[in-house]
N, C-alpha and C. Protein backbone atom coordinates (compact mmCIF):
# COMPACT_ATOMS: atom_id res chain seq x y z
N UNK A 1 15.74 17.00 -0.74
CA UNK A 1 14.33 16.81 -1.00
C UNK A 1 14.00 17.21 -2.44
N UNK A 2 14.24 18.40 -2.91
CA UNK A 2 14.45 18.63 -4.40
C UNK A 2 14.84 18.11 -5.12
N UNK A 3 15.70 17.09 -5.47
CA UNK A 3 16.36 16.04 -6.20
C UNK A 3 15.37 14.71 -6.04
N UNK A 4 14.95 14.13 -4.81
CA UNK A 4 13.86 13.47 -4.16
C UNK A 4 12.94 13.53 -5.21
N UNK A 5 12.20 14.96 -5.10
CA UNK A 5 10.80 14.73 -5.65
C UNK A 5 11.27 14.60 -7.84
N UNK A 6 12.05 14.67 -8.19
CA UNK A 6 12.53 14.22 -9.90
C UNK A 6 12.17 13.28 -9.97
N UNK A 7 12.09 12.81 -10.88
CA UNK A 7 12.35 11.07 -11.81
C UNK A 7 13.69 10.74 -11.37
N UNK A 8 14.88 11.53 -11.48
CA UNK A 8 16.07 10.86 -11.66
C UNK A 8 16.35 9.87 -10.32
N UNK A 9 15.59 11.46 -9.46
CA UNK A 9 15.98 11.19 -7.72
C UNK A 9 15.33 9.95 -7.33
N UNK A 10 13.90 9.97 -7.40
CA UNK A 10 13.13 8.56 -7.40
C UNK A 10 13.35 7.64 -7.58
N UNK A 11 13.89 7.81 -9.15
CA UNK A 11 14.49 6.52 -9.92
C UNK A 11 15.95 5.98 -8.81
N UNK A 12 16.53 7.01 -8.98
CA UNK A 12 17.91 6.54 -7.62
C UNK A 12 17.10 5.64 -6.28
N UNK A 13 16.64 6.48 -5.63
CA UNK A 13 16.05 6.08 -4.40
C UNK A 13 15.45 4.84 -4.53
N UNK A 14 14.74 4.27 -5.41
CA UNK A 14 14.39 3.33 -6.04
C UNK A 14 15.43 2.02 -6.42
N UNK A 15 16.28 2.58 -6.70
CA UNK A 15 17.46 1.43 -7.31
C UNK A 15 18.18 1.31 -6.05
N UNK A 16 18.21 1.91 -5.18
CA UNK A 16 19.32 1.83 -3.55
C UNK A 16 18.25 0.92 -2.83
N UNK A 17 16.94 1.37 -2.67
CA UNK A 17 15.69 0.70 -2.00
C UNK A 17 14.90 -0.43 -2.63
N UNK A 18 15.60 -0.79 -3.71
CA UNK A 18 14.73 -1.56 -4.45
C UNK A 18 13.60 -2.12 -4.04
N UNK A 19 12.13 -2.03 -4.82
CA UNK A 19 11.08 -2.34 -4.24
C UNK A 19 10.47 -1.66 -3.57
N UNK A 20 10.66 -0.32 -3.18
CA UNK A 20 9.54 0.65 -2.36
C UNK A 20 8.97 1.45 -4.02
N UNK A 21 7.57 1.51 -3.85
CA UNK A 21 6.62 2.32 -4.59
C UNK A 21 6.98 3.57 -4.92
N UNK A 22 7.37 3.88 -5.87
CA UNK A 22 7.56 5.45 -6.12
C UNK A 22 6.79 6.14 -6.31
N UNK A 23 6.48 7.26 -5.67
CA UNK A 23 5.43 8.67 -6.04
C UNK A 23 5.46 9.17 -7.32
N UNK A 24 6.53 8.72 -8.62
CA UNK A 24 6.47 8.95 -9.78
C UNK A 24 6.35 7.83 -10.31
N UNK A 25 5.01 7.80 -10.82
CA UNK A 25 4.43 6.69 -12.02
C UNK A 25 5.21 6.24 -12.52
N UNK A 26 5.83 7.16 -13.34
CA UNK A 26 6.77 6.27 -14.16
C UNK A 26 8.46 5.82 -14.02
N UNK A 27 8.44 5.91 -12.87
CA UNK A 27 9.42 5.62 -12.57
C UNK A 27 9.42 3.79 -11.99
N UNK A 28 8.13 3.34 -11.47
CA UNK A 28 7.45 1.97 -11.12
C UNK A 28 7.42 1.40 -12.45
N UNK A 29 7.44 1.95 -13.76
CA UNK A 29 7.47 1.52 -14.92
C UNK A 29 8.50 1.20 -15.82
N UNK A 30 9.61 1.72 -15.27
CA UNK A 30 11.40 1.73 -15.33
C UNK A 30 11.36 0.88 -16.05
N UNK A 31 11.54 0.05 -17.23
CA UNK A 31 12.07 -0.99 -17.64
C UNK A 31 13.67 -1.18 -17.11
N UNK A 32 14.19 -0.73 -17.10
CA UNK A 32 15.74 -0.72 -16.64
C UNK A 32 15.79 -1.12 -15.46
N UNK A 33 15.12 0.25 -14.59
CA UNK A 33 15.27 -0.27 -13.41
C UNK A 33 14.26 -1.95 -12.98
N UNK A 34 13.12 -1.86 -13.37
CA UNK A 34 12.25 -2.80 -12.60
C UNK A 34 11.82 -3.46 -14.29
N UNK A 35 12.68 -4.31 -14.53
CA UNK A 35 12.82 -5.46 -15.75
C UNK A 35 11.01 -6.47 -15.81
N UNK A 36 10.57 -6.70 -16.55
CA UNK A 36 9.13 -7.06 -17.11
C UNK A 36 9.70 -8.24 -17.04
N UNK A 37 9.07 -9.63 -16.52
CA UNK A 37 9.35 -11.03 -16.66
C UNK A 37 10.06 -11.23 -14.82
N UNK A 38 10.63 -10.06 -14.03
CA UNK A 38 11.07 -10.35 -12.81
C UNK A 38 10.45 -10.29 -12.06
N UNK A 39 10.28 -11.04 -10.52
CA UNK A 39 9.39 -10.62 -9.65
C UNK A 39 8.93 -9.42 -8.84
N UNK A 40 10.08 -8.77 -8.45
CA UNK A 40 10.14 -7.28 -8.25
C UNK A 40 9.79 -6.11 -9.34
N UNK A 41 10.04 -6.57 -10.34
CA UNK A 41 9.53 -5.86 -11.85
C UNK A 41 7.82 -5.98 -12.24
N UNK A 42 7.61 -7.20 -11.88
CA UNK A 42 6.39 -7.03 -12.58
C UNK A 42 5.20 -6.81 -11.24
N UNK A 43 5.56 -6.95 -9.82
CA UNK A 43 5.21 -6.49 -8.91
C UNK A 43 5.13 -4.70 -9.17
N UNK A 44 6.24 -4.00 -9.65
CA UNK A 44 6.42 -2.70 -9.29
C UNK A 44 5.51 -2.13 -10.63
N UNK A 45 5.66 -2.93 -11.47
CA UNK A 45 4.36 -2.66 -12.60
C UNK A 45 2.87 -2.91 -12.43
N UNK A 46 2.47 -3.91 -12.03
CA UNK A 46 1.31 -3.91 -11.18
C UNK A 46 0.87 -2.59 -10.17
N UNK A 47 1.74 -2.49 -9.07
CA UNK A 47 1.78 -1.26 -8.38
C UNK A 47 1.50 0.01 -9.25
N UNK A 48 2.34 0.32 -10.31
CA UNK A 48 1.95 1.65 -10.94
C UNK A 48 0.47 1.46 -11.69
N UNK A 49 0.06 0.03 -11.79
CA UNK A 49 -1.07 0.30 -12.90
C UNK A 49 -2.02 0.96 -11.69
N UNK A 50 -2.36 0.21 -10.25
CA UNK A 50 -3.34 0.98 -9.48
C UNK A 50 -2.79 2.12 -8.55
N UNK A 51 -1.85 2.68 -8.90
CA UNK A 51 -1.43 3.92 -8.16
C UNK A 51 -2.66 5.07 -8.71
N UNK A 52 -2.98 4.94 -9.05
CA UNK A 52 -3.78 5.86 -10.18
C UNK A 52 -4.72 6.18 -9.69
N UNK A 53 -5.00 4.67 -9.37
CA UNK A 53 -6.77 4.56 -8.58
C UNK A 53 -6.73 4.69 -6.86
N UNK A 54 -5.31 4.84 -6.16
CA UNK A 54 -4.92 4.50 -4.81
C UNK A 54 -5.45 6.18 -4.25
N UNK A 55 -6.70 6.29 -3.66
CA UNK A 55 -6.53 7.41 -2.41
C UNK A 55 -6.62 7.49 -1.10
N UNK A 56 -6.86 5.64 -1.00
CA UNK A 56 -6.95 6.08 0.35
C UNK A 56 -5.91 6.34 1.80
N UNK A 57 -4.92 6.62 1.33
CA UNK A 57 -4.06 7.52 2.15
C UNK A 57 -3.99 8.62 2.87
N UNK A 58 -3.89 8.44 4.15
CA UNK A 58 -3.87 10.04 5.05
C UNK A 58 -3.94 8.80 6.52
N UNK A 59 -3.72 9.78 7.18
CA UNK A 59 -3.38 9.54 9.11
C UNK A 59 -4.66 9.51 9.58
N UNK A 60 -4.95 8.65 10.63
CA UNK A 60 -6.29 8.30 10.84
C UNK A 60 -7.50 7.83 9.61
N UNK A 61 -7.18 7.52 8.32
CA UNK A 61 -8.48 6.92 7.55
C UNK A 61 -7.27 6.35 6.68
N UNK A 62 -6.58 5.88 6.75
CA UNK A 62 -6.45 5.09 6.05
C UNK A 62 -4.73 4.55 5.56
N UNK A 63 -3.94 4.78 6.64
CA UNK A 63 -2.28 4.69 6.31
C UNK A 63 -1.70 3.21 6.05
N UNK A 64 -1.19 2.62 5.33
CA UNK A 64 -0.86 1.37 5.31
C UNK A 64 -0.92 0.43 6.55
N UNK A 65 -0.03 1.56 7.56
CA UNK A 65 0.17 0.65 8.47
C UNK A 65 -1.10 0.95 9.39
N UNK A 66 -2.01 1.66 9.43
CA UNK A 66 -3.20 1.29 10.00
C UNK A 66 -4.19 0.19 10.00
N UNK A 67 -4.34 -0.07 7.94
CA UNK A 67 -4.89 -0.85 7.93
C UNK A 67 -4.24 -2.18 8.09
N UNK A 68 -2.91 -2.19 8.21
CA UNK A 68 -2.19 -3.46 8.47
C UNK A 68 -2.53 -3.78 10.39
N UNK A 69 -2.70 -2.92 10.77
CA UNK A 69 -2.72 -3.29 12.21
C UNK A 69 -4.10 -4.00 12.34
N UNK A 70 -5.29 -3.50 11.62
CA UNK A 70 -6.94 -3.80 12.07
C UNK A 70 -6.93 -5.39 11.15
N UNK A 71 -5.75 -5.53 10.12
CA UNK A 71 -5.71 -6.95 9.64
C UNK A 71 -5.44 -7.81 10.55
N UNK A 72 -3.82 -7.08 10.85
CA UNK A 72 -2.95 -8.17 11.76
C UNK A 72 -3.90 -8.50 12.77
N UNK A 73 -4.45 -7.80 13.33
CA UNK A 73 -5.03 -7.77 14.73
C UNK A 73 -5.98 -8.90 14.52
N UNK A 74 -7.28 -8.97 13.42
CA UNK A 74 -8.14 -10.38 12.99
C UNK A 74 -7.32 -11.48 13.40
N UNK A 75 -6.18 -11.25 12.45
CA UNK A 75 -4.92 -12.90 11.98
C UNK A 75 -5.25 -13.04 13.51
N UNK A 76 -4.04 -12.28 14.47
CA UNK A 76 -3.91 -12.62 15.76
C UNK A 76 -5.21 -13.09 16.67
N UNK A 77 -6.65 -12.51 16.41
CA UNK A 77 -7.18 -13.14 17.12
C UNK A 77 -7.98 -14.65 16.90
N UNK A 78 -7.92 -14.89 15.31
CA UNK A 78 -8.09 -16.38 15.07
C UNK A 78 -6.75 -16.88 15.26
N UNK A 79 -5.46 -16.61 15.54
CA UNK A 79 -4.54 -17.12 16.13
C UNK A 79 -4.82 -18.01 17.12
N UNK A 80 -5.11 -17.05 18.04
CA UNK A 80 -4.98 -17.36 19.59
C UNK A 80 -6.41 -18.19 19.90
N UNK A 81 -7.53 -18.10 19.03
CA UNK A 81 -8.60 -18.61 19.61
C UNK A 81 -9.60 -17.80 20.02
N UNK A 82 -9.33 -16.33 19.82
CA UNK A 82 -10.39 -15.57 20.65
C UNK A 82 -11.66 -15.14 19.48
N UNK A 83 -11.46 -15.71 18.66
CA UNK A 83 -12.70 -15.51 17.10
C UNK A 83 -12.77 -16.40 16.42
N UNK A 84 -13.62 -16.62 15.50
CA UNK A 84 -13.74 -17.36 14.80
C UNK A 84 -13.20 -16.74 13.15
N UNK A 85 -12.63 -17.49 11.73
CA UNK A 85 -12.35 -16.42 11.37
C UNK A 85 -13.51 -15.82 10.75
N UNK A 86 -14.67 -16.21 10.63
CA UNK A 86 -15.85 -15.19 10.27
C UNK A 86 -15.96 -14.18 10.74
N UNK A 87 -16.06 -14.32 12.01
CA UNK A 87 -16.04 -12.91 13.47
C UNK A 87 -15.15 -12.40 12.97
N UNK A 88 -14.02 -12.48 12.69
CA UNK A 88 -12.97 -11.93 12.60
C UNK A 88 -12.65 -11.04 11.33
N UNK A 89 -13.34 -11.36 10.45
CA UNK A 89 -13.19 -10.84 9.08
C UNK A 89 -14.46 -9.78 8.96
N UNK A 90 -15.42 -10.48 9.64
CA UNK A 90 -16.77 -9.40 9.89
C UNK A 90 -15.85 -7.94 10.84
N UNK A 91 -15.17 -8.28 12.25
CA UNK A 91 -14.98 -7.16 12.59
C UNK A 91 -13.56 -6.31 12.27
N UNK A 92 -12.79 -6.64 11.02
CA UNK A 92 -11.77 -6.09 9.84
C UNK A 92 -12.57 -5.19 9.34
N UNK A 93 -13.48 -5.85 8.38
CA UNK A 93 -14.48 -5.28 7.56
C UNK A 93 -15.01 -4.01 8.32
N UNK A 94 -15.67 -4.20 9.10
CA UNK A 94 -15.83 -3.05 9.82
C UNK A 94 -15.36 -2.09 10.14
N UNK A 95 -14.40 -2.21 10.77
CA UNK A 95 -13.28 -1.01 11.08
C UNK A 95 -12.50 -0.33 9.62
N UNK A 96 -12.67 -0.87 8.43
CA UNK A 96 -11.70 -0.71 7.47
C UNK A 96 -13.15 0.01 6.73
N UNK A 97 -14.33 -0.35 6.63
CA UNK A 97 -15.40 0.73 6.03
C UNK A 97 -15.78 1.86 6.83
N UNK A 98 -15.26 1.67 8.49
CA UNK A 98 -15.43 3.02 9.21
C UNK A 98 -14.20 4.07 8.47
N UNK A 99 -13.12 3.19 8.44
CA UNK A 99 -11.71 4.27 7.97
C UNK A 99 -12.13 5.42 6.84
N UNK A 100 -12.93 4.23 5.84
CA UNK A 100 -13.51 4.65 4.39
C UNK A 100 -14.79 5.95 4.60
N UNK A 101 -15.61 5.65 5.74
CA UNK A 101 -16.50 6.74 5.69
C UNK A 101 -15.83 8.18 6.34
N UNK A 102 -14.44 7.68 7.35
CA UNK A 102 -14.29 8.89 7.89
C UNK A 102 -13.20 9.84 6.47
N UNK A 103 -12.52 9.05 5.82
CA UNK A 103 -12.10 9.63 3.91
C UNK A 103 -13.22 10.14 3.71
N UNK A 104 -14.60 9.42 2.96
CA UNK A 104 -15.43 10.14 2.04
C UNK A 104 -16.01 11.41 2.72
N UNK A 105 -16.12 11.57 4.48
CA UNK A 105 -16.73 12.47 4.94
C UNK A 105 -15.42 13.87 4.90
N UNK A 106 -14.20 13.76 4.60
CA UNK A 106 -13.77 14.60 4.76
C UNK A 106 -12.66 14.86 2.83
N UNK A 107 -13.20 14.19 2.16
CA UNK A 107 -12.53 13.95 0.52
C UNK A 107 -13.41 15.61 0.02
């Protein structure tokens, strides 16, 4: 875990995983590792420019895969027919500004 939280370690973990977000800025900025002009490169540069601005992270308000579920879940129900996708984006929206008030009430 100590080696983990470095640049070097990151940077490693990074080059074995290629493409997961690093917790060190500049390590998403790697020219070496993540090359400017590649798709994975200029993706992982993008990523560091709004890491900066990224808080809404934590368990219950706001974990990737939370808000991926209250997405998926819309997709799936204009899938199947059970929404329309207006309905459907109205009740995303919703659940994803409840996530946001239960962050600002506890930031």
């Amino acid at each position: 875990m100590k080696f983990l939280s470095t640049y070097e370690g990151n940077k490693e973990y990074c080059r074995i995983y290629g493409g997961i977000v690093s917790a060190v800025l500049s390590v998403n900025n790697d020219e070496e590792l993540f090359p400017t002009g590649t798709l994975v490169g200029d993706a992982m540069h993008r990523a560091g420019i709004a890491q900066g601005r990224t808080v809404y992270f934590g368990k219950g308000f706001g974990t990737p895969s939370e808000m991926s579920e209250i997405t998926s879940g819309a997709v799936e129900k204009v899938r199947t027919g059970a929404m329309m996708p207006e309905e459907a984006v109205m009740e995303a929206q919703g659940l994803l500004e409840d996530m946001l008030a239960r962050w600002d009430a506890e930031a």
